[in-house]
Structure formats: structure tokens, C-alpha cells
N, C-alpha and C. Protein backbone atom coordinates (compact mmCIF):
# COMPACT_ATOMS: atom_id res chain seq x y z
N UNK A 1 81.58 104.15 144.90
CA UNK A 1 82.14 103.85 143.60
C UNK A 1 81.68 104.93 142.62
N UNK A 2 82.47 104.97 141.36
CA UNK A 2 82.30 106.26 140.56
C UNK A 2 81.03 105.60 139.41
N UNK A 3 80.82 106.81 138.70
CA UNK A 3 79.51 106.76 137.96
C UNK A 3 80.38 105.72 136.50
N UNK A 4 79.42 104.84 136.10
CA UNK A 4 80.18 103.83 135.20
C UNK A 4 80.53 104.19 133.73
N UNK A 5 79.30 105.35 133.61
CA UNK A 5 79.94 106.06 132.56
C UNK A 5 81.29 106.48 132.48
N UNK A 6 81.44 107.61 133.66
CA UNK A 6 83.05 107.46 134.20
C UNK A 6 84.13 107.01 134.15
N UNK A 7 83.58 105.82 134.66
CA UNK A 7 84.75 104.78 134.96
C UNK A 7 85.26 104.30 133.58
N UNK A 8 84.32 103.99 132.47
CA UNK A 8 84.43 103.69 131.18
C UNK A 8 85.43 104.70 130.02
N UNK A 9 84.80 106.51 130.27
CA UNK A 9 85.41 106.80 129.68
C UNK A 9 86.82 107.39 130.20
N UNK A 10 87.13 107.26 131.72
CA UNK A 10 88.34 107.25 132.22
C UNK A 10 89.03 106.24 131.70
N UNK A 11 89.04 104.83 131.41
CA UNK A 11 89.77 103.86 131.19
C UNK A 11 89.82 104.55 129.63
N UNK A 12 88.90 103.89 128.60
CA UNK A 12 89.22 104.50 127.09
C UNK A 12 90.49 105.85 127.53
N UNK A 13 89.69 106.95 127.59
CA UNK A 13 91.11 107.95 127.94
C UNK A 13 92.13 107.69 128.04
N UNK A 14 92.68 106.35 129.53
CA UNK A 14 94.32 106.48 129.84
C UNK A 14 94.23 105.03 128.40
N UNK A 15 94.31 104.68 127.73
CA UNK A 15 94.00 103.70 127.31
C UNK A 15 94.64 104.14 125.69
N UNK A 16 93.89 105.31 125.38
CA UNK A 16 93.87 105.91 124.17
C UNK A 16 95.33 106.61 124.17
N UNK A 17 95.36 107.36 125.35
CA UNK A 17 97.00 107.97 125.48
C UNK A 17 98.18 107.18 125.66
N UNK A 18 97.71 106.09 126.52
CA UNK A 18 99.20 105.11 126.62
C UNK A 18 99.19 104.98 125.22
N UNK A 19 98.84 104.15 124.02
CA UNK A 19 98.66 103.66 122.76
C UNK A 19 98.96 104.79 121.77
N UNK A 20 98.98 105.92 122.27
CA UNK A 20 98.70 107.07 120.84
C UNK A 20 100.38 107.55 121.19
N UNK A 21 100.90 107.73 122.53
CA UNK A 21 102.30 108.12 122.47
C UNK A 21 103.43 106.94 122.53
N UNK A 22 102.43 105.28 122.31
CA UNK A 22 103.70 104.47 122.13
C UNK A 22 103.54 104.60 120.51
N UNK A 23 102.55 104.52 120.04
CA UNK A 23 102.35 104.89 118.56
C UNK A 23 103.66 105.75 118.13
N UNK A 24 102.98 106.98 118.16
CA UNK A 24 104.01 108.46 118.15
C UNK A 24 105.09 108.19 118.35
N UNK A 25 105.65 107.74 119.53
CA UNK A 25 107.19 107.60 119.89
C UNK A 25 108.07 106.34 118.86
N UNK A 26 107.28 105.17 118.54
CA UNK A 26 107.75 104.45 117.55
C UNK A 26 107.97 104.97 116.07
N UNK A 27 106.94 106.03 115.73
CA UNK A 27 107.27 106.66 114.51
C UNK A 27 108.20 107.52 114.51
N UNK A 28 108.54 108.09 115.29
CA UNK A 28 109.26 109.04 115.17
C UNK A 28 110.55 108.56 115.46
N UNK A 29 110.99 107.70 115.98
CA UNK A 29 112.30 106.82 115.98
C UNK A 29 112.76 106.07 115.25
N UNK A 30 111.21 105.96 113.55
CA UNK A 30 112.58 105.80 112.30
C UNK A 30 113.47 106.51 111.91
N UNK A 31 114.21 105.70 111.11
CA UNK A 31 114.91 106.11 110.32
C UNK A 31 114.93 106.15 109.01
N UNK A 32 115.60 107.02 107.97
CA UNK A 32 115.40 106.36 106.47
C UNK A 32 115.46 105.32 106.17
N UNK A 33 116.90 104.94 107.00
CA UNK A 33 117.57 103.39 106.59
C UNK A 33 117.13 102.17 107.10
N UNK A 34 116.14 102.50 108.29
CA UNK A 34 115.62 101.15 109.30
C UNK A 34 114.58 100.96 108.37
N UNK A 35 114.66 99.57 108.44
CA UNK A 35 113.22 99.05 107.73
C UNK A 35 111.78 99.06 108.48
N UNK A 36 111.16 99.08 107.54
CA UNK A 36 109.70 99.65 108.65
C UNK A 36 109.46 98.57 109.79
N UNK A 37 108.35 99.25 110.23
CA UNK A 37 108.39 98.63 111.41
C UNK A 37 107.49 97.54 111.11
N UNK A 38 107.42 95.91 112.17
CA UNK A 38 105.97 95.07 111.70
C UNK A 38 104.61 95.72 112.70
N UNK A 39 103.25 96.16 111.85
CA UNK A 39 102.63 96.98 112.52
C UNK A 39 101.60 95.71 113.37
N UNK A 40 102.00 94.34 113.00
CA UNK A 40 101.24 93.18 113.78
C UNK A 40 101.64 93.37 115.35
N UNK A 41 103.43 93.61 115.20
CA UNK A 41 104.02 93.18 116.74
C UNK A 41 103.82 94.69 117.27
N UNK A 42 103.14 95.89 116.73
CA UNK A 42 102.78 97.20 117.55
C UNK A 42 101.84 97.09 118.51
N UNK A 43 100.34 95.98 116.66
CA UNK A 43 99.30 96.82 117.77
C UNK A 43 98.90 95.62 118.16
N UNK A 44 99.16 94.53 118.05
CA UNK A 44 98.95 93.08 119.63
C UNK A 44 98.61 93.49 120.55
N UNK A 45 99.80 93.87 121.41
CA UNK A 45 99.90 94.55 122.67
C UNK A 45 98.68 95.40 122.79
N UNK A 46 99.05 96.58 121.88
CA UNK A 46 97.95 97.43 122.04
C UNK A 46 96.70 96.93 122.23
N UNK A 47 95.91 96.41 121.14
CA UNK A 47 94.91 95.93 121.13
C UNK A 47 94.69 94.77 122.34
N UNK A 48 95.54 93.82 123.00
CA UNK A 48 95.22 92.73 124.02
C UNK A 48 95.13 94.03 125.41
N UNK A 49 96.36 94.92 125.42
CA UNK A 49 95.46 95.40 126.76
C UNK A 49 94.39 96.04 126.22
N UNK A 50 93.75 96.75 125.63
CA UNK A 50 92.25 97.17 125.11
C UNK A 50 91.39 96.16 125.95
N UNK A 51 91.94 94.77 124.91
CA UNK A 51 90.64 94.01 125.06
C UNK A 51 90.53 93.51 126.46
N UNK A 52 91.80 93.09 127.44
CA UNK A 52 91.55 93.29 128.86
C UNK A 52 91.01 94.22 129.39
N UNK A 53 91.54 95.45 128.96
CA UNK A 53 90.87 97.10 129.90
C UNK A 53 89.20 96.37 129.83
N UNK A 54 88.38 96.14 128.79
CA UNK A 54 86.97 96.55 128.37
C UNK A 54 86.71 95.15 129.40
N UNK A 55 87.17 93.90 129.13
CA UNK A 55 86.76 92.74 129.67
C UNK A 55 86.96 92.83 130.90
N UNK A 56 87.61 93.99 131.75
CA UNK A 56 87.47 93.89 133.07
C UNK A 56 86.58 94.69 133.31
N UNK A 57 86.02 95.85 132.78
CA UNK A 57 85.37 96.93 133.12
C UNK A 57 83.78 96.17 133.11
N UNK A 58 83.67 95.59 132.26
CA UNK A 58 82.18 95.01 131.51
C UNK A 58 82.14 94.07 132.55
N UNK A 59 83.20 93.58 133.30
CA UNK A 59 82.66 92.38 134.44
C UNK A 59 82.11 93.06 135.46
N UNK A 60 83.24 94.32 136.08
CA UNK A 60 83.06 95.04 137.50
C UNK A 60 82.08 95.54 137.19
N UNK A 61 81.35 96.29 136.19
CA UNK A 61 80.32 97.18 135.86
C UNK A 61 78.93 96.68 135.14
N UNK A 62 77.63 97.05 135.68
CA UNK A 62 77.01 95.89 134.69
C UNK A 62 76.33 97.60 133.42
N UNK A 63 75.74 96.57 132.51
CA UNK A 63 75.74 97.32 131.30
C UNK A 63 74.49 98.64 131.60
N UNK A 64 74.68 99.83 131.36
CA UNK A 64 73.65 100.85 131.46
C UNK A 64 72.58 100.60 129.77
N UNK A 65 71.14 101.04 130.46
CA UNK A 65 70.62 101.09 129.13
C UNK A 65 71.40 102.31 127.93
N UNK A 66 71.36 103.06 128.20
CA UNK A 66 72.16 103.84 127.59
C UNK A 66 74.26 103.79 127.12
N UNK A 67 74.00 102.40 127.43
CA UNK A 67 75.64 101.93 126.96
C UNK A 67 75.62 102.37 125.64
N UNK A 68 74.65 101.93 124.52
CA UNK A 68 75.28 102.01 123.09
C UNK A 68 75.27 103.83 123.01
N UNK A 69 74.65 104.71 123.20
CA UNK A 69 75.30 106.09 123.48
C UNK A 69 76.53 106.44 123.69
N UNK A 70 76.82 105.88 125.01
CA UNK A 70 78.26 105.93 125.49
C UNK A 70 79.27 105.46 125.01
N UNK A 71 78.83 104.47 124.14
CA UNK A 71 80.31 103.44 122.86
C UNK A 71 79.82 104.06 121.82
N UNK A 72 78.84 105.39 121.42
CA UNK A 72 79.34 106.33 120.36
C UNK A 72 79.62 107.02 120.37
N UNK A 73 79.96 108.13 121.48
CA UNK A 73 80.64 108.79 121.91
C UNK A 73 81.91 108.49 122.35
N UNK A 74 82.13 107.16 122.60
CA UNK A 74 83.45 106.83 123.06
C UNK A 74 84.09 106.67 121.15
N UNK A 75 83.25 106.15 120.50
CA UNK A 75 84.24 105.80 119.24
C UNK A 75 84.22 107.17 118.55
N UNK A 76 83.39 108.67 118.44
CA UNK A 76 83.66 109.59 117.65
C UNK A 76 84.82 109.95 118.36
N UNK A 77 85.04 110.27 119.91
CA UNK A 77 86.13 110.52 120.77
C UNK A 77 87.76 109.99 120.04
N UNK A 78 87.42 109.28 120.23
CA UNK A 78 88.82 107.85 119.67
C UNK A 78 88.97 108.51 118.35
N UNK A 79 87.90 108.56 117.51
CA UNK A 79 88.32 108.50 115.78
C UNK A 79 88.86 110.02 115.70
N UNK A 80 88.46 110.84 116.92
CA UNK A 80 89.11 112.54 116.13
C UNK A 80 90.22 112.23 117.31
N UNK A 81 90.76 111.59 118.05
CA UNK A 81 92.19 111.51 118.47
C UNK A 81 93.21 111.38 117.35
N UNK A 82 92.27 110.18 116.99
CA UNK A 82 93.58 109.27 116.24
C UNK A 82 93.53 110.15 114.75
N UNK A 83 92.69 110.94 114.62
CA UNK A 83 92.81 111.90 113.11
C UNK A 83 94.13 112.92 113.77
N UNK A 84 93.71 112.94 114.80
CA UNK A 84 94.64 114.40 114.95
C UNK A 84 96.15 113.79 114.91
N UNK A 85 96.64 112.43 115.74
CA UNK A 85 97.98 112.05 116.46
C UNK A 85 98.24 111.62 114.47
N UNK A 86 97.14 111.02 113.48
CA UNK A 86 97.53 110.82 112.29
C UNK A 86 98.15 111.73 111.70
N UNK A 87 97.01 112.70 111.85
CA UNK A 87 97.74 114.29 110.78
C UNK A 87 98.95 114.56 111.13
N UNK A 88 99.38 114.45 112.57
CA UNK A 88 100.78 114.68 112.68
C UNK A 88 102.01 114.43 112.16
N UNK A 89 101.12 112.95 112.44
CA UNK A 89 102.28 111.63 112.08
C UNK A 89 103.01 111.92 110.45
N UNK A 90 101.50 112.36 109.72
CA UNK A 90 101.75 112.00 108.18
C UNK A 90 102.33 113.18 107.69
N UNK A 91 102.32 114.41 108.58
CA UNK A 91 103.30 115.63 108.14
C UNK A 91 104.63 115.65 108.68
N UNK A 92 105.15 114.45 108.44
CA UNK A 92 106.74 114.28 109.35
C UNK A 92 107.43 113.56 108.00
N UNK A 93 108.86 114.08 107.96
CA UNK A 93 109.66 114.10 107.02
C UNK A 93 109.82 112.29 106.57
N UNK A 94 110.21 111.54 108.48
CA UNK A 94 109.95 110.37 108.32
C UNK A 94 108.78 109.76 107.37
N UNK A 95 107.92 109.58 107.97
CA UNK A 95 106.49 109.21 107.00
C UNK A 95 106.64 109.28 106.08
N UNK A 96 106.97 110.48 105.44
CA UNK A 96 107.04 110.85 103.82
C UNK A 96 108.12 109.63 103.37
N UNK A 97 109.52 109.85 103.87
CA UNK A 97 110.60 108.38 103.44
C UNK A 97 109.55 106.94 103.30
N UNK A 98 108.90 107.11 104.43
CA UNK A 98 108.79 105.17 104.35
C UNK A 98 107.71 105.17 103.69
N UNK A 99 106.80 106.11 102.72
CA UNK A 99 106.02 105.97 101.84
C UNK A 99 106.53 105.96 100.47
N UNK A 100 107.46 107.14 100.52
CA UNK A 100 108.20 106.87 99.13
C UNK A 100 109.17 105.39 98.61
N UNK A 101 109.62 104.93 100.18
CA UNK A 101 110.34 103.23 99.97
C UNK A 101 108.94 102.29 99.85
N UNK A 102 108.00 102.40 100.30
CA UNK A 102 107.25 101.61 99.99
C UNK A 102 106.73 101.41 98.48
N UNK A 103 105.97 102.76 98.00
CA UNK A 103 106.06 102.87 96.48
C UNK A 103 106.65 102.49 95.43
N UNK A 104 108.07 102.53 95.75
CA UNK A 104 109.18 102.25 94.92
C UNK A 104 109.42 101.13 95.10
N UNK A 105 108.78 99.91 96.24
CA UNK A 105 109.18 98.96 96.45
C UNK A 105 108.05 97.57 95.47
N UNK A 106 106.95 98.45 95.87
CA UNK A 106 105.47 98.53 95.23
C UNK A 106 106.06 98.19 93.68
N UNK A 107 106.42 99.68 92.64
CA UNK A 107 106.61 99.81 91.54
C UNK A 107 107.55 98.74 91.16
N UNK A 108 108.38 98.80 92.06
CA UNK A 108 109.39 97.37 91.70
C UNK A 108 109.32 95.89 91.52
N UNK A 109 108.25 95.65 92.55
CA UNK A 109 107.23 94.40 92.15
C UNK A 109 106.13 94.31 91.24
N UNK A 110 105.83 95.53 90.74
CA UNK A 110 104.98 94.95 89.83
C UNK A 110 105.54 95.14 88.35
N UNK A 111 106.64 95.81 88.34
CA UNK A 111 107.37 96.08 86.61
C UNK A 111 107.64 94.89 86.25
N UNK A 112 107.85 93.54 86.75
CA UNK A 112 107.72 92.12 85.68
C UNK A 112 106.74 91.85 85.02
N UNK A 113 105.66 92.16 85.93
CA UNK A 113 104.07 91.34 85.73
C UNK A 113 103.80 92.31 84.37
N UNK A 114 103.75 93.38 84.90
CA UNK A 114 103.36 94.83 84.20
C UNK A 114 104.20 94.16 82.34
N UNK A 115 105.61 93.90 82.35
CA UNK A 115 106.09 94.04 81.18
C UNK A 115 105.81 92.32 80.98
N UNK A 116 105.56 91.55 81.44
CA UNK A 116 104.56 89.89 81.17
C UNK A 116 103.55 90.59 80.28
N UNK A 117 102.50 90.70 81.25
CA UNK A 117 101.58 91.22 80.62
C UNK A 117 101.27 91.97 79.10
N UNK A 118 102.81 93.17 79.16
CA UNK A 118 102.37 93.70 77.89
C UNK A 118 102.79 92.86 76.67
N UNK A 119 103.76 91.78 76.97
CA UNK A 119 104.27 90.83 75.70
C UNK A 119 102.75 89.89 75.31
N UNK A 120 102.37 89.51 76.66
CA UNK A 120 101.02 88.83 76.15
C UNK A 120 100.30 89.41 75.42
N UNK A 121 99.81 90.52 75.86
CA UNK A 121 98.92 91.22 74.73
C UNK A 121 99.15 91.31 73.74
N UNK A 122 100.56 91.59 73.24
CA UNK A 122 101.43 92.20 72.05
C UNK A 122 101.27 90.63 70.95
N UNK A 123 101.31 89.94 71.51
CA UNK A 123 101.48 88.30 71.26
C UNK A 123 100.03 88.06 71.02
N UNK A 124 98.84 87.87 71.71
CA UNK A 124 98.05 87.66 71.21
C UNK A 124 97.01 88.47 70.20
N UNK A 125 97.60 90.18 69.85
CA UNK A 125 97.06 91.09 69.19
C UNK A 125 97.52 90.31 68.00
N UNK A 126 98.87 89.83 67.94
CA UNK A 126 99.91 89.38 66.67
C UNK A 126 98.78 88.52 66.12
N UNK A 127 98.67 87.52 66.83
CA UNK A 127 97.93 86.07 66.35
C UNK A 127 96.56 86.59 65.86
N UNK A 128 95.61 87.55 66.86
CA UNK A 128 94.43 88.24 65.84
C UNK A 128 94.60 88.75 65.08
N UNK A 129 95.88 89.02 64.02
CA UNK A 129 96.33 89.91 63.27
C UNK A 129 95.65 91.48 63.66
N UNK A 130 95.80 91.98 64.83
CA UNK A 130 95.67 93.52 65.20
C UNK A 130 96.42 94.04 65.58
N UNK A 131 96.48 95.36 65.48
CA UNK A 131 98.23 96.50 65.47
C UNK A 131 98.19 96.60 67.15
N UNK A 132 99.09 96.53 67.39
CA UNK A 132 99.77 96.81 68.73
C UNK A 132 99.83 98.14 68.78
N UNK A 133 99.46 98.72 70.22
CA UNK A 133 100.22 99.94 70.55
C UNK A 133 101.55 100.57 70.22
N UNK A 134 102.38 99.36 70.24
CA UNK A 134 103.45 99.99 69.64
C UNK A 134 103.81 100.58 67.95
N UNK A 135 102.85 99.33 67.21
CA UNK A 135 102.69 99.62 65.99
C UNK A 135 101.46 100.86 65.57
N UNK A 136 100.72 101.25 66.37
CA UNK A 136 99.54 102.47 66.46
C UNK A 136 100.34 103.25 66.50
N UNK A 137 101.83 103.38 67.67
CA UNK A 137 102.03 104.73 67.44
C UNK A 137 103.14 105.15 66.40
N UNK A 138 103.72 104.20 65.61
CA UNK A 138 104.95 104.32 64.65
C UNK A 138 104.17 105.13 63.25
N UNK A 139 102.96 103.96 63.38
CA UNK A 139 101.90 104.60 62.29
C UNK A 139 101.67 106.16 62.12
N UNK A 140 101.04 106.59 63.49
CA UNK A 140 101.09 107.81 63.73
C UNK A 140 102.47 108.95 63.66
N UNK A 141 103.03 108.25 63.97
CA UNK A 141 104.45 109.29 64.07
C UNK A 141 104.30 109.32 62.45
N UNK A 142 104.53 108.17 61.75
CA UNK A 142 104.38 108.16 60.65
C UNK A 142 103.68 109.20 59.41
N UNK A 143 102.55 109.23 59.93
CA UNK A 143 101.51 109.89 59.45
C UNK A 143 101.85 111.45 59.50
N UNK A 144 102.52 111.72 61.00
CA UNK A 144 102.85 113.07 61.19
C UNK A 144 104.10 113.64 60.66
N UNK A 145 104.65 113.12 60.48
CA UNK A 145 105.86 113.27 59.52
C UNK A 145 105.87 113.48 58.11
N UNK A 146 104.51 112.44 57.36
CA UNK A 146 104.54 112.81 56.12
C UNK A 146 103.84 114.11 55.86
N UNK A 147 102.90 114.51 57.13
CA UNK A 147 102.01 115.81 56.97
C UNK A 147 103.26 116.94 57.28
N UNK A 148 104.16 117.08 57.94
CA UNK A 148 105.27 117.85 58.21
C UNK A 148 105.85 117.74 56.72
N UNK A 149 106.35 117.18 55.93
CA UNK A 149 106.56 117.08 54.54
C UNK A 149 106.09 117.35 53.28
N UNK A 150 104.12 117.18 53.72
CA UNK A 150 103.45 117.35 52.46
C UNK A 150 103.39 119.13 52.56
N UNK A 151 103.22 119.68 53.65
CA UNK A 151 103.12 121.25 53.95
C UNK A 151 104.61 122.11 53.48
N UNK A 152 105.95 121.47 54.07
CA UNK A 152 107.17 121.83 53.60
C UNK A 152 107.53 121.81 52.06
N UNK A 153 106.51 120.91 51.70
CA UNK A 153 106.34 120.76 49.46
C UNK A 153 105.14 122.06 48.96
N UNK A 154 103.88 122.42 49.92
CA UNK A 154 103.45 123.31 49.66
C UNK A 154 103.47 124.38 49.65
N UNK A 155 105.02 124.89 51.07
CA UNK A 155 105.52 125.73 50.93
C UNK A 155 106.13 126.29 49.98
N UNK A 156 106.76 125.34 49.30
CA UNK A 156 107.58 125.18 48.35
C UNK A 156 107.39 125.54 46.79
N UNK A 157 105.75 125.18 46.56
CA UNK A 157 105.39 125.46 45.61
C UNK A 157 104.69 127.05 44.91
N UNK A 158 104.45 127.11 46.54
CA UNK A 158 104.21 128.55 46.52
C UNK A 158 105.17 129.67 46.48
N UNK A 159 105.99 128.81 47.43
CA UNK A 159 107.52 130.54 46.94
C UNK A 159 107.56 130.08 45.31
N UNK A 160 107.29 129.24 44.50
CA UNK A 160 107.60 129.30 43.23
C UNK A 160 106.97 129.63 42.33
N UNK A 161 105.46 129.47 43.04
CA UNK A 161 104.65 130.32 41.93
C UNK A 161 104.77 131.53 42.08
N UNK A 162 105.02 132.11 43.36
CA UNK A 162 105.33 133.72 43.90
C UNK A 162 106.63 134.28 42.79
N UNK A 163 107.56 133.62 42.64
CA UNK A 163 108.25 133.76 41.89
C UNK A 163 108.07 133.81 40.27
N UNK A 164 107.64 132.78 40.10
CA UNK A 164 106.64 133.13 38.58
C UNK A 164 105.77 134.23 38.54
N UNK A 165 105.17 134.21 39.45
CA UNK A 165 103.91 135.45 39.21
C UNK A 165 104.60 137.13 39.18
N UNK A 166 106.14 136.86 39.87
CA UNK A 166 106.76 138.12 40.09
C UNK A 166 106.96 138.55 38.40
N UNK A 167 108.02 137.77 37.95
CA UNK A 167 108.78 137.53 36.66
C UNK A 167 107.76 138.29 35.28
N UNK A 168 106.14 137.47 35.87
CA UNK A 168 105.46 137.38 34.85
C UNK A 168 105.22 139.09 34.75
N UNK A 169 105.34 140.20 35.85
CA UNK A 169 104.79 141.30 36.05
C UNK A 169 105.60 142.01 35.15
């Protein structure tokens, strides 16, 4: 019989590849228009044979002192697979679609709450008698407008004294 280390990270291996190209192959067979996929009914499967692969291995094999070594090396193994089959994944035109429908789907559920919310505030600023954002910024526009005006009058006064002062020469 083979060395159990072996045998362990032979199984993880075919284990990791069956799972990483049914992964892969499901992503890449959206579409814009298909709705995403449910990622419960992906990784079930996935994950139940896992948890058979390990529950048969851990019976046939008994545990080495040096097991927890070998299940950290088995999980840095796993985590730079699945970085790499990710990076792929997430530089694909697909991906990009079903993030931008998600977002927008995102933004779309929360623009009620979002404009709830701002009447409440607006409503209870009213009742503390305090200015609303909306009324902060009318103020301001306000403010900037009369300073655009008080400068266009000082312009004003000056081409006229310029003019007096010419006359007076």
C-alpha cells in the first residue's frame, strides 16, 4: 500500500481538479441573459463528494502524528489553486456582466429604503426645527450668488470711479 501522506494528497489533487473544471466550465457557459447560477446546487455535490473522499480516506488510513502538517499544506495547496482558477474566472467578460447585474440589482433594492429614509430624516429635522440638506444647500447656492453680485456691483463701481478720476485729469 502507498505512503498515506500520498494517498491523501493524491485524493485532495483529483478532488481539487474534478471541482475546479466543473467550477470553470459552469462559468464560462453563462450568458448575459441567463440568470445566475444557484451557487447552493454547485457546491453540494462538490462539497458531499469532498466530504466522502476525506471520510473514506480517514477510515482506510489511520491518522499520522504529523497529519496537522499535511492538512496545512494541503489547505495553502487548495487556497493558491483556487486564487489562480479565481483570477481567471474574474478576468472574463462574463463575470464582469453578472457583477454589473448584480449591482444594479443591489442599487435597485435599496433606492426605496435609501429615499424612506431620506424623507424621515427630512421630517424629523422639520419637527427639531433644523435645516435639511436640502435647505443647507439652497442657502449656500444662495449665498454664492449674492457674492457673484456683490463683486459684479464692485466692479461696477470702480469702472466709475476710473471714469471720474479720468474726467477729473
Amino acid at each position: 500500500m502507498s505512503d498515506p501522506t500520498t494517498q491523501l494528497f493524491d485524493t485532495w489533487k483529483r478532488q481539487l481538479e474534478e471541482s475546479t473544471q466543473a467550477w470553470s466550465k459552469m462559468v464560462s457557459q453563462m450568458t448575459p441573459q441567463a440568470a445566475p447560477p444557484d451557487p447552493v446546487a454547485f457546491w453540494r455535490p462538490v462539497l458531499n463528494q469532498g466530504l466522502e473522499n476525506w471520510a473514506r480516506m480517514f477510515a482506510q488510513t489511520p491518522a499520522s502524528p504529523d497529519l496537522v502538517s499535511q492538512w496545512k499544506q494541503f489547505l495553502d495547496q487548495w487556497i493558491e489553486a483556487w486564487s489562480r482558477v479565481l483570477g481567471q474566472t474574474m478576468n472574463t467578460e462574463g463575470f464582469a456582466q453578472m457583477m454589473g447585474r448584480s449591482l444594479e440589482q443591489m442599487l435597485a433594492a435599496q433606492a426605496p429604503a435609501k429615499k424612506a429614509g431620506e424623507q424621515a430624516l427630512d421630517q424629523m429635522l422639520m419637527h427639531l426645527n433644523l435645516a435639511s440638506r436640502t435647505q443647507l444647500t439652497g442657502v449656500a447656492k444662495q449665498i454664492v450668488e449674492l457674492e457673484e453680485r456683490l463683486e459684479r456691483v464692485e466692479d461696477g463701481v470702480q469702472a466709475i470711479l476710473r471714469r471720474l478720476d479720468a474726467k477729473e485729469r
